[in-house]
C-alpha atoms as a PDB file:
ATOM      1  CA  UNK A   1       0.386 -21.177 -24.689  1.00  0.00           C
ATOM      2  CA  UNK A   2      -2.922 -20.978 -22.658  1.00  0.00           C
ATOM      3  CA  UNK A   3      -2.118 -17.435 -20.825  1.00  0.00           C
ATOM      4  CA  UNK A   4      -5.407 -17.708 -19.022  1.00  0.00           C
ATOM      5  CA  UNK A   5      -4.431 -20.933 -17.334  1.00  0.00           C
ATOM      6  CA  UNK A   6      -0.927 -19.091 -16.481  1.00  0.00           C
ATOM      7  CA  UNK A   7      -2.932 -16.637 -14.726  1.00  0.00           C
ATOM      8  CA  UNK A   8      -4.497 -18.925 -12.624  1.00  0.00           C
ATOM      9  CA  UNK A   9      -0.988 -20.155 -11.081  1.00  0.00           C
ATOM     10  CA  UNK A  10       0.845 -16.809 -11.393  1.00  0.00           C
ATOM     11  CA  UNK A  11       3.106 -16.373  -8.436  1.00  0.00           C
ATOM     12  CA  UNK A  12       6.557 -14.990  -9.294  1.00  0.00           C
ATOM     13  CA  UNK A  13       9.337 -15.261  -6.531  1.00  0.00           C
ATOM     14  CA  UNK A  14      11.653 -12.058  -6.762  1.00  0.00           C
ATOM     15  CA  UNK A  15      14.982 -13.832  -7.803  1.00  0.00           C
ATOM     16  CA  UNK A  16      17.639 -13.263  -4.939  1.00  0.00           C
ATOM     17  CA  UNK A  17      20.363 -12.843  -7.910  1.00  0.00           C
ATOM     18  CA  UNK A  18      21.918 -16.379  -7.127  1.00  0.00           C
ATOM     19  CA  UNK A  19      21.865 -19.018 -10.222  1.00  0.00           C
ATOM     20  CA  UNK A  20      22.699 -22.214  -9.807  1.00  0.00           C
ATOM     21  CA  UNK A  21      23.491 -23.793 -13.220  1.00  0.00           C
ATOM     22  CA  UNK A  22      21.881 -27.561 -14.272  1.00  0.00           C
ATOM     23  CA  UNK A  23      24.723 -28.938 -14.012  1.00  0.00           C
ATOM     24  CA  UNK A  24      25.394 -27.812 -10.486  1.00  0.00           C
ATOM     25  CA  UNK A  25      21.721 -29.553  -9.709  1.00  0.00           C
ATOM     26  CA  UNK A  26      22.396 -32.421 -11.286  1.00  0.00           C
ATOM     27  CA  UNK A  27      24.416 -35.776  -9.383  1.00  0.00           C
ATOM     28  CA  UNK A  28      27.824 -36.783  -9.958  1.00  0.00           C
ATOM     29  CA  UNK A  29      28.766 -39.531 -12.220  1.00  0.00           C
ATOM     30  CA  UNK A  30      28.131 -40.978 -16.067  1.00  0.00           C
ATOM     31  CA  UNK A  31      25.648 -39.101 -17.748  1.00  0.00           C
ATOM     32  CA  UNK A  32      24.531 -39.700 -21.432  1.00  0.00           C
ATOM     33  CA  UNK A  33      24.082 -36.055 -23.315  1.00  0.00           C
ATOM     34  CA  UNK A  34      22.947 -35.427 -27.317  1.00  0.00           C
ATOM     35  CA  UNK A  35      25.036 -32.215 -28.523  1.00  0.00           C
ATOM     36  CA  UNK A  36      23.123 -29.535 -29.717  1.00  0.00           C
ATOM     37  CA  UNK A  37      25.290 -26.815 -30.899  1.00  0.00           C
ATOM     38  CA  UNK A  38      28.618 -25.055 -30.201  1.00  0.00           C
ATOM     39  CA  UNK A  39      30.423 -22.132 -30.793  1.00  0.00           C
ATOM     40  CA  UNK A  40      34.006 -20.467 -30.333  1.00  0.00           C
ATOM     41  CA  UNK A  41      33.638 -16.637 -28.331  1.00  0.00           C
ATOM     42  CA  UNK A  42      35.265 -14.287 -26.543  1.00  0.00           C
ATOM     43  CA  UNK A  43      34.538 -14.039 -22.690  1.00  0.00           C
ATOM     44  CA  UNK A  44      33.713 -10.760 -21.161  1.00  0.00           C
ATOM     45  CA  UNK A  45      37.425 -10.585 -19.748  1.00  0.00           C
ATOM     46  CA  UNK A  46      38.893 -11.121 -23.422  1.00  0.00           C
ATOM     47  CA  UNK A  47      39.344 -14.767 -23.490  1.00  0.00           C
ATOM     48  CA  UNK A  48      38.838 -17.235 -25.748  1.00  0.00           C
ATOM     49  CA  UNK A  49      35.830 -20.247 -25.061  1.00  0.00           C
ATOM     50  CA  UNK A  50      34.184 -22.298 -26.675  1.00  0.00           C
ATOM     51  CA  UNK A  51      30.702 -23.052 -25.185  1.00  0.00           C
ATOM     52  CA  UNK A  52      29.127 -26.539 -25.952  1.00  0.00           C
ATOM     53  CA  UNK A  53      25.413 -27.105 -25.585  1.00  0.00           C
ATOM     54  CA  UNK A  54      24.083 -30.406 -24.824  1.00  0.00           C
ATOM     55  CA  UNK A  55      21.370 -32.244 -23.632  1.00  0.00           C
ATOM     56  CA  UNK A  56      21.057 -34.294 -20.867  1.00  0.00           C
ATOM     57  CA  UNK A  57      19.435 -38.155 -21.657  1.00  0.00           C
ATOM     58  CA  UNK A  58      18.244 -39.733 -18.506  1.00  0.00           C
ATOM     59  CA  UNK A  59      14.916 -40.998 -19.510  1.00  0.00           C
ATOM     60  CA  UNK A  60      12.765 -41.778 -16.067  1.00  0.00           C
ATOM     61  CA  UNK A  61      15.208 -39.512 -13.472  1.00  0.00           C
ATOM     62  CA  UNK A  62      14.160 -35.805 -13.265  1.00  0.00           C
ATOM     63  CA  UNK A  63      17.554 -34.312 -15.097  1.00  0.00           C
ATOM     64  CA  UNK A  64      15.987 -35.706 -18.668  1.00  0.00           C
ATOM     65  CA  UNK A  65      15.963 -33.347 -21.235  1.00  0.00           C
ATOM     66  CA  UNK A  66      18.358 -30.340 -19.179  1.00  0.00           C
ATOM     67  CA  UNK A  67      20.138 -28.004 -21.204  1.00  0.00           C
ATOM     68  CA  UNK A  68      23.941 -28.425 -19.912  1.00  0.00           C
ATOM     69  CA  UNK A  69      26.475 -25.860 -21.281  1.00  0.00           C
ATOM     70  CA  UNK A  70      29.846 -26.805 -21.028  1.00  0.00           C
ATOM     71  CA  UNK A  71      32.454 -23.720 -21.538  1.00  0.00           C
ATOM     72  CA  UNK A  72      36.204 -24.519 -21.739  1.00  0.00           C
ATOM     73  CA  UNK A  73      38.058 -21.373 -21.594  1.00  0.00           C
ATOM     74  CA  UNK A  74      41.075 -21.454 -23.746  1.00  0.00           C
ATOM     75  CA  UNK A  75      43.493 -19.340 -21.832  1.00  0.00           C
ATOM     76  CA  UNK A  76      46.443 -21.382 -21.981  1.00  0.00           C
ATOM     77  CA  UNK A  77      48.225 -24.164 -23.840  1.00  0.00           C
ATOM     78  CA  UNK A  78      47.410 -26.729 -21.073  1.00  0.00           C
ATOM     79  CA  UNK A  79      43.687 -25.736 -21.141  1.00  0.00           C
ATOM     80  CA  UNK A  80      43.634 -26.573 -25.006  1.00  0.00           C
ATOM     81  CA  UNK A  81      45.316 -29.413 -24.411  1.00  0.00           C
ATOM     82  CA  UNK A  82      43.019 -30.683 -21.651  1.00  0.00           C
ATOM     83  CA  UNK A  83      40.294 -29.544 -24.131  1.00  0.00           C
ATOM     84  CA  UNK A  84      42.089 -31.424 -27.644  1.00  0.00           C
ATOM     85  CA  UNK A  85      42.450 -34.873 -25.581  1.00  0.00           C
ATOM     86  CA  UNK A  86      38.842 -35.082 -24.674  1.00  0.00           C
ATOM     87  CA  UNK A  87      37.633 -34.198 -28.275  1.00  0.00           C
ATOM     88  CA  UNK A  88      40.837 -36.938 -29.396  1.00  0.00           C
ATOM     89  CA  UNK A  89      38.562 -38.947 -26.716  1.00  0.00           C
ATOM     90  CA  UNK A  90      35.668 -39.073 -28.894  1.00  0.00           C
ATOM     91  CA  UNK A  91      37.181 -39.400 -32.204  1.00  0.00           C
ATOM     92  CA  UNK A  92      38.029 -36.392 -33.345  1.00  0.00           C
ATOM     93  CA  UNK A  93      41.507 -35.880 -35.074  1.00  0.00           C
ATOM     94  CA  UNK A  94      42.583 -32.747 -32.697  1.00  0.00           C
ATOM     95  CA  UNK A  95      46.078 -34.258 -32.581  1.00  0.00           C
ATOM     96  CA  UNK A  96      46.422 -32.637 -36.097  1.00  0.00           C
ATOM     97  CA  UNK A  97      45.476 -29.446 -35.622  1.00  0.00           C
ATOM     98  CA  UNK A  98      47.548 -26.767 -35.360  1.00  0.00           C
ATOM     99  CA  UNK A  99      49.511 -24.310 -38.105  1.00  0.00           C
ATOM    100  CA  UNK A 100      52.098 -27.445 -37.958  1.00  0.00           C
ATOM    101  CA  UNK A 101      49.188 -29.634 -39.749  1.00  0.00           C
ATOM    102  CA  UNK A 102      47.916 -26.359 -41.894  1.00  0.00           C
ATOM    103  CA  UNK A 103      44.758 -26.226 -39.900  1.00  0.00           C
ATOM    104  CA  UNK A 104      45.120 -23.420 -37.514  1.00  0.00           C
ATOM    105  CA  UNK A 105      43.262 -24.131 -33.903  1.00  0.00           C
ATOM    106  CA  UNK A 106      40.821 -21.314 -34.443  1.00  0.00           C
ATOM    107  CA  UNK A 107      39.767 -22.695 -37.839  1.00  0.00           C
ATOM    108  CA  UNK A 108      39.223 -26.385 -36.278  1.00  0.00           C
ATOM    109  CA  UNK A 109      37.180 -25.126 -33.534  1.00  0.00           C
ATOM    110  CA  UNK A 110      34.925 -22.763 -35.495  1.00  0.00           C
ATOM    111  CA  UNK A 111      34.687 -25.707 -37.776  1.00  0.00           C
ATOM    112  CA  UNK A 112      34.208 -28.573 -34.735  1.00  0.00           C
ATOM    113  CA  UNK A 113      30.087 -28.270 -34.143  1.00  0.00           C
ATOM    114  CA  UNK A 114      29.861 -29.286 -37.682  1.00  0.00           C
ATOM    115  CA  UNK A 115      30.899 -32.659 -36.659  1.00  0.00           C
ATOM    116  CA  UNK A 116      29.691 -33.263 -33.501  1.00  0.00           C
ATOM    117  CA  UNK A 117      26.306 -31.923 -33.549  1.00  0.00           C
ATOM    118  CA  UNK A 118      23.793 -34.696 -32.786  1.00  0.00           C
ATOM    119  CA  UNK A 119      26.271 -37.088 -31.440  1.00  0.00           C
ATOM    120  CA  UNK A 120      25.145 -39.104 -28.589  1.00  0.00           C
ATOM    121  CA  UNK A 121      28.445 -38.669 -25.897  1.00  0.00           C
ATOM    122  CA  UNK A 122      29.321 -40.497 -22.212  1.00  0.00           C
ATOM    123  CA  UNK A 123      30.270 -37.809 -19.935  1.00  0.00           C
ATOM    124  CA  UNK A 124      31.360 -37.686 -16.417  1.00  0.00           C
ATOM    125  CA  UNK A 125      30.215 -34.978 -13.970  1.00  0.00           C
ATOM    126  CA  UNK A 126      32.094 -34.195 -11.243  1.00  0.00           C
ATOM    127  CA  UNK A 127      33.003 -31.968  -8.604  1.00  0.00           C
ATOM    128  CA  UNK A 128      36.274 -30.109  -6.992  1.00  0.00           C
ATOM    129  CA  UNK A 129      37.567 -27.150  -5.308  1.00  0.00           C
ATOM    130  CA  UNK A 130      39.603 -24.548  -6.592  1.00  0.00           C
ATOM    131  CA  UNK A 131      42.530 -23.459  -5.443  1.00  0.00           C
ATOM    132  CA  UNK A 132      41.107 -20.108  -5.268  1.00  0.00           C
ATOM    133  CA  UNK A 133      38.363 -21.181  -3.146  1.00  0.00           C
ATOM    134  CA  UNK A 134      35.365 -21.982  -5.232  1.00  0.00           C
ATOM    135  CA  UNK A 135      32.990 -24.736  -5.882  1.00  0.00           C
ATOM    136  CA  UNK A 136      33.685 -26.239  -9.428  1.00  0.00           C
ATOM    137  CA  UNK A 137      30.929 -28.501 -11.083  1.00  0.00           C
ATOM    138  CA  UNK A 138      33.003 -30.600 -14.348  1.00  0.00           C
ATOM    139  CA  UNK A 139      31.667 -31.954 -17.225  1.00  0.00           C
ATOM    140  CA  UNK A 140      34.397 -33.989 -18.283  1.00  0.00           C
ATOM    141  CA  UNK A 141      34.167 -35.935 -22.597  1.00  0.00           C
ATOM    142  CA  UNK A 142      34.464 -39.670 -22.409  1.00  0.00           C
ATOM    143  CA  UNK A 143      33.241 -41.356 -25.354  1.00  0.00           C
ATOM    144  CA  UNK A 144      30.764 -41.478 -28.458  1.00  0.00           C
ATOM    145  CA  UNK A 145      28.187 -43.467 -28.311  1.00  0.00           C
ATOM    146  CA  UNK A 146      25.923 -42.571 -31.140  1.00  0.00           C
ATOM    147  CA  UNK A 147      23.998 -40.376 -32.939  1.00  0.00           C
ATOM    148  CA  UNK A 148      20.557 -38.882 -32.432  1.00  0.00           C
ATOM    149  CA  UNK A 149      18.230 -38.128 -35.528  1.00  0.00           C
ATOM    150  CA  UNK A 150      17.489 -34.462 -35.166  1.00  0.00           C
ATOM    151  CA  UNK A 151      13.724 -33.701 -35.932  1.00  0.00           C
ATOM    152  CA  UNK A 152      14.242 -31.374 -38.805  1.00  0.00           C
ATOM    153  CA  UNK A 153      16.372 -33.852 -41.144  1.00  0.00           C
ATOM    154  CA  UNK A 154      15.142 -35.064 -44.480  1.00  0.00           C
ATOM    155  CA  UNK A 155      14.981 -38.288 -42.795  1.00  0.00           C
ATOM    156  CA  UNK A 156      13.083 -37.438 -40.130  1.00  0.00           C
ATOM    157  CA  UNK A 157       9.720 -39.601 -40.540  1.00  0.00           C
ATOM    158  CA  UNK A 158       6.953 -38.135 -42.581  1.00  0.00           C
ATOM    159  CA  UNK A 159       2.962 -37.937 -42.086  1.00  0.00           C
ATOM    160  CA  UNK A 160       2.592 -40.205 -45.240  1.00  0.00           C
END
């Protein structure tokens, strides 16, 4: 990075403390996103979540490229059911999870980036309001569509 051309355009703006999320930016409908990694955490209230990170592929629009994080908090059984029939959705097997099937939830989702990372999904943003009020931007799994070669893979093409 050139930190004499930076100075040339230097201008900060003092943030008025509001952030307004990619997703929230970006139009509602079909969207085309690579996944990049995920991970299972604990919110700062205690809950469980799993975060997905994904990137947005809309070659020629302006939302090409965006980092989208989509966080599921697992509070209750119908939120990791919601959550089990999109991943079912793409393929995954979540219908056998569970200590019934000997593969405890927690295991399967610490396990579930392993599988999905670099997969090429349809999603559908939307939007809705809560019943407590608020603005909600969705991100809802459709289907699969592919896979996208990451850059670092033994594959990935050579200089010679």
């Amino acid at each position: 990075m050139d930190f004499e051309q930076l100075e040339k355009n230097y201008a900060p703006k003092k943030s008025d403390g509001q952030y307004e999320p990619p997703l929230a930016k970006m139009p509602d409908g079909e969207w085309e996103m690579s996944v990049r990694d995920g991970f299972l955490y604990e919110t700062k209230t205690g809950k469980q979540a799993y975060k997905f990170i994904l990137v947005n592929i809309a070659p020629g629009t302006p939302y090409d490229g965006w980092e989208i994080h989509k966080v599921v908090v697992i509070d209750s059984p119908t939120a990791m059911n919601i959550l089990a029939g999109q991943l079912q959705a793409l393929g995954i097997d979540a219908d056998c999870w569970g200590e019934r099937h000997g593969r405890p939830l927690k295991d399967e989702l610490g396990k579930l980036i392993d599988t999905m990372r670099h997969w090429i999904i349809r999603c559908r943003k939307s939007q809705s309001n809560g019943k407590d009020g608020k603005h909600y931007h969705n991100l809802y799994f459709i289907t699969k569509v592919g896979t996208v070669k990451p850059k670092d893979s033994e594959d990935a093409d050579l200089p010679f």
